[in-house]
C-alpha atoms as a PDB file:
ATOM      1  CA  UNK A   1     -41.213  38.367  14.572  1.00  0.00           C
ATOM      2  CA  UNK A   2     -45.228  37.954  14.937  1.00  0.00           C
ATOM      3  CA  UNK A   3     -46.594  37.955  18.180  1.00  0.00           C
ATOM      4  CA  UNK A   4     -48.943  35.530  20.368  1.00  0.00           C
ATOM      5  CA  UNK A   5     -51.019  35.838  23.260  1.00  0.00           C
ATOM      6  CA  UNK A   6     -51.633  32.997  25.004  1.00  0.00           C
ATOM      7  CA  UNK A   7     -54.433  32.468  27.512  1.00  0.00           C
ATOM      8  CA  UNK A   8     -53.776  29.256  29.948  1.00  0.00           C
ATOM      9  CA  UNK A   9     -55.917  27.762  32.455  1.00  0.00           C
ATOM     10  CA  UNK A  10     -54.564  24.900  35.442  1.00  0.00           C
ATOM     11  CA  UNK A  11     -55.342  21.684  34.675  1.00  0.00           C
ATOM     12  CA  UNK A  12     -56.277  19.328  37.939  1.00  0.00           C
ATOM     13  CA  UNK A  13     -52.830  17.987  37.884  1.00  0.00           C
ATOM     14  CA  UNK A  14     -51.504  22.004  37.834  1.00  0.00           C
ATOM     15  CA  UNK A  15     -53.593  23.103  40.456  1.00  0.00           C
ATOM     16  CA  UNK A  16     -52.718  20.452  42.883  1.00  0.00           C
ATOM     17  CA  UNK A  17     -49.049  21.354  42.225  1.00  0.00           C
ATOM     18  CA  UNK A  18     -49.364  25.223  41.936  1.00  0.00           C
ATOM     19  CA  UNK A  19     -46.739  25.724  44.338  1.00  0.00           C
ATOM     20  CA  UNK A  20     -44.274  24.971  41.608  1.00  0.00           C
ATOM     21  CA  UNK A  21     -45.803  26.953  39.021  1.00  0.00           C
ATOM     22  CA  UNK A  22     -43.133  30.067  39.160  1.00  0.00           C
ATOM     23  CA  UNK A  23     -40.623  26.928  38.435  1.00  0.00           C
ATOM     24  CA  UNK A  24     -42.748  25.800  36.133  1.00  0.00           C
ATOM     25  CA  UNK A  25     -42.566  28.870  34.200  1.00  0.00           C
ATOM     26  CA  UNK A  26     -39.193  29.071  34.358  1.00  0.00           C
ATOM     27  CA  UNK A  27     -38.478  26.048  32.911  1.00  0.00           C
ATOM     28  CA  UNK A  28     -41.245  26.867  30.304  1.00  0.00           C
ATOM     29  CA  UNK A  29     -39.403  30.241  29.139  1.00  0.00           C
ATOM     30  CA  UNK A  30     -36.514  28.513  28.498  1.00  0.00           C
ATOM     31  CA  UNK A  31     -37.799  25.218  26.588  1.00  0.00           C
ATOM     32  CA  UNK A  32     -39.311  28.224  23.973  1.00  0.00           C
ATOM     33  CA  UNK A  33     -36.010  28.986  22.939  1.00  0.00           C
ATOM     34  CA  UNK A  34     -35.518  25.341  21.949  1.00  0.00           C
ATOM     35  CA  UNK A  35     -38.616  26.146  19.553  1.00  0.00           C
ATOM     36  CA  UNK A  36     -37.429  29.093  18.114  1.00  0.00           C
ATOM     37  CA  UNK A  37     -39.993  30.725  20.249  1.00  0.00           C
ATOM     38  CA  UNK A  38     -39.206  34.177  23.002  1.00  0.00           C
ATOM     39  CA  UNK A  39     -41.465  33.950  25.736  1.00  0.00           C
ATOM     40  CA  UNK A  40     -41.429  37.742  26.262  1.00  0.00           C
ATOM     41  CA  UNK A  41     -44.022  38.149  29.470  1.00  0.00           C
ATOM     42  CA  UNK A  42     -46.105  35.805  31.932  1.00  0.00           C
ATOM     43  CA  UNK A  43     -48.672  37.248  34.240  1.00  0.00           C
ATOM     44  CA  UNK A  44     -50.711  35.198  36.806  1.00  0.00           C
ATOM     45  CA  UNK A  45     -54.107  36.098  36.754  1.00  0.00           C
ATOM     46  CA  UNK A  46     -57.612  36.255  38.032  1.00  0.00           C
ATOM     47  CA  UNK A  47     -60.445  35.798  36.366  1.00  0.00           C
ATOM     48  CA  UNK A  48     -61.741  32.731  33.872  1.00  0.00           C
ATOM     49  CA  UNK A  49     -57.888  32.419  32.667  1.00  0.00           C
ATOM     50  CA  UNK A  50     -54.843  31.721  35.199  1.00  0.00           C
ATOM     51  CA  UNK A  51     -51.901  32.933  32.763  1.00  0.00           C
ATOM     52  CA  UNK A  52     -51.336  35.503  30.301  1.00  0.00           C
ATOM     53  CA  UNK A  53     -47.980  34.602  28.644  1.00  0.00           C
ATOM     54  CA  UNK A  54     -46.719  37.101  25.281  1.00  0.00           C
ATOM     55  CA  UNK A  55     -44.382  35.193  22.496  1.00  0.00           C
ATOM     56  CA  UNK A  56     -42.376  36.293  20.010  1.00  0.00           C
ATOM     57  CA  UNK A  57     -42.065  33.557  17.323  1.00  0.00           C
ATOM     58  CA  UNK A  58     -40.670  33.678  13.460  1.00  0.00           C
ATOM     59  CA  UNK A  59     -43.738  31.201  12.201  1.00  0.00           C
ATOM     60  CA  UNK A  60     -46.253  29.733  13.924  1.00  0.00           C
ATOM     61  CA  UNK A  61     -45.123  26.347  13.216  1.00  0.00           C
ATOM     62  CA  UNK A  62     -42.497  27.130  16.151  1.00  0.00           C
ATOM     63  CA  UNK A  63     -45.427  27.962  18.485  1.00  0.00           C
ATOM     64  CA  UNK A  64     -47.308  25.375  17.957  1.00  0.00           C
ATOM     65  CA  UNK A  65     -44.922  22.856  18.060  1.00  0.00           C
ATOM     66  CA  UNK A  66     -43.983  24.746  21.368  1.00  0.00           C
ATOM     67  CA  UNK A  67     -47.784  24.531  22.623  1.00  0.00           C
ATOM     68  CA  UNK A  68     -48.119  20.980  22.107  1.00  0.00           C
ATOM     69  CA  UNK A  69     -44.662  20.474  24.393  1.00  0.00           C
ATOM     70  CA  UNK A  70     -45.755  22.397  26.922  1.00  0.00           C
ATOM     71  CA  UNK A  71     -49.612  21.126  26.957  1.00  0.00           C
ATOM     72  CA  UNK A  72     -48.467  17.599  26.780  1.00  0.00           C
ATOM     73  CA  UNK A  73     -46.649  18.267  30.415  1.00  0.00           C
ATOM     74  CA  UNK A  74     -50.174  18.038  31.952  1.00  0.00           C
ATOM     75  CA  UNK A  75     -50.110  20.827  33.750  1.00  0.00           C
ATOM     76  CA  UNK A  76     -52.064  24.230  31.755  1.00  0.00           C
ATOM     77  CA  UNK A  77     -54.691  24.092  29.282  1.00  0.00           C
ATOM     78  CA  UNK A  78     -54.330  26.893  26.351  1.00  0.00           C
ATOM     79  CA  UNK A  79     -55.787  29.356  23.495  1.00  0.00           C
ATOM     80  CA  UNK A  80     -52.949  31.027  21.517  1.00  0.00           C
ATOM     81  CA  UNK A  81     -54.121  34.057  19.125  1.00  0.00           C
ATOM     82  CA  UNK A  82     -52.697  36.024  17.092  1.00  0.00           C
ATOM     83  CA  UNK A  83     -51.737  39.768  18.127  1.00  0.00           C
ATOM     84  CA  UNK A  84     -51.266  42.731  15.470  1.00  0.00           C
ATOM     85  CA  UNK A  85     -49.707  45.891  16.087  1.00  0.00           C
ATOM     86  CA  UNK A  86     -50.976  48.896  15.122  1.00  0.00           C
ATOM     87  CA  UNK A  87     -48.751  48.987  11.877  1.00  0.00           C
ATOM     88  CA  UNK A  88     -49.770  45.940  11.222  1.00  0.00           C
ATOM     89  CA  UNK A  89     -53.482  46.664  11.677  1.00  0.00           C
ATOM     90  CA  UNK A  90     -52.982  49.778   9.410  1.00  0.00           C
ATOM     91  CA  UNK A  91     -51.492  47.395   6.839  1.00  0.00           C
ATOM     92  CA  UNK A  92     -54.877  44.725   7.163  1.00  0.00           C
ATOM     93  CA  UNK A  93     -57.082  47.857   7.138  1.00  0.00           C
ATOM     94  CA  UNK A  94     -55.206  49.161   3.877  1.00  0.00           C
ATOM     95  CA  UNK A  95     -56.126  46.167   1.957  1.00  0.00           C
ATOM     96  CA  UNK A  96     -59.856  46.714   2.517  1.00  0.00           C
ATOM     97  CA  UNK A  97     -62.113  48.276  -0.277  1.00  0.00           C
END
């Protein structure tokens, strides 16, 4: 599986109903599965992003098909990237000249 961390930010529709946002999430990590996507982690956060959220996804056809359902809800603006672990750093770096 490849992994994805995705950086999300309240929209003015999400702020106003932040109360609901641990429901929110919930019904979030379980909507991924639907996509073929594992939402592994979600953190709340301070700073110039409000959520941290980790997936686990086979393609990323499945996540972004599972970004565009979630972003179309109203409520959280987001940048997915790309994570590599270390073996799979080793294995980019091994390709270099």
């Amino acid at each position: 599986m490849t992994t994805y961390v995705v950086l999300a930010s309240f929209t003015d529709q999400g702020i106003r109903t932040v109360k609901d946002t641990t429901k929110r999430a919930d019904a979030v990590k379980d909507m991924a599965g639907r996509f073929g996507v594992k939402m592994r982690e979600i953190y709340w956060t301070q700073g110039q992003y409000d959520l941290v959220t980790l997936l686990d996804a086979d393609n990323e056809q499945a996540v972004a098909a599972f970004g565009l359902a979630v972003s179309s809800a109203g409520n959280v603006r987001f940048e997915t990237l790309r994570a590599f672990t270390k073996d799979e750093m080793t294995g980019i770096l091994a390709k270099l000249p």
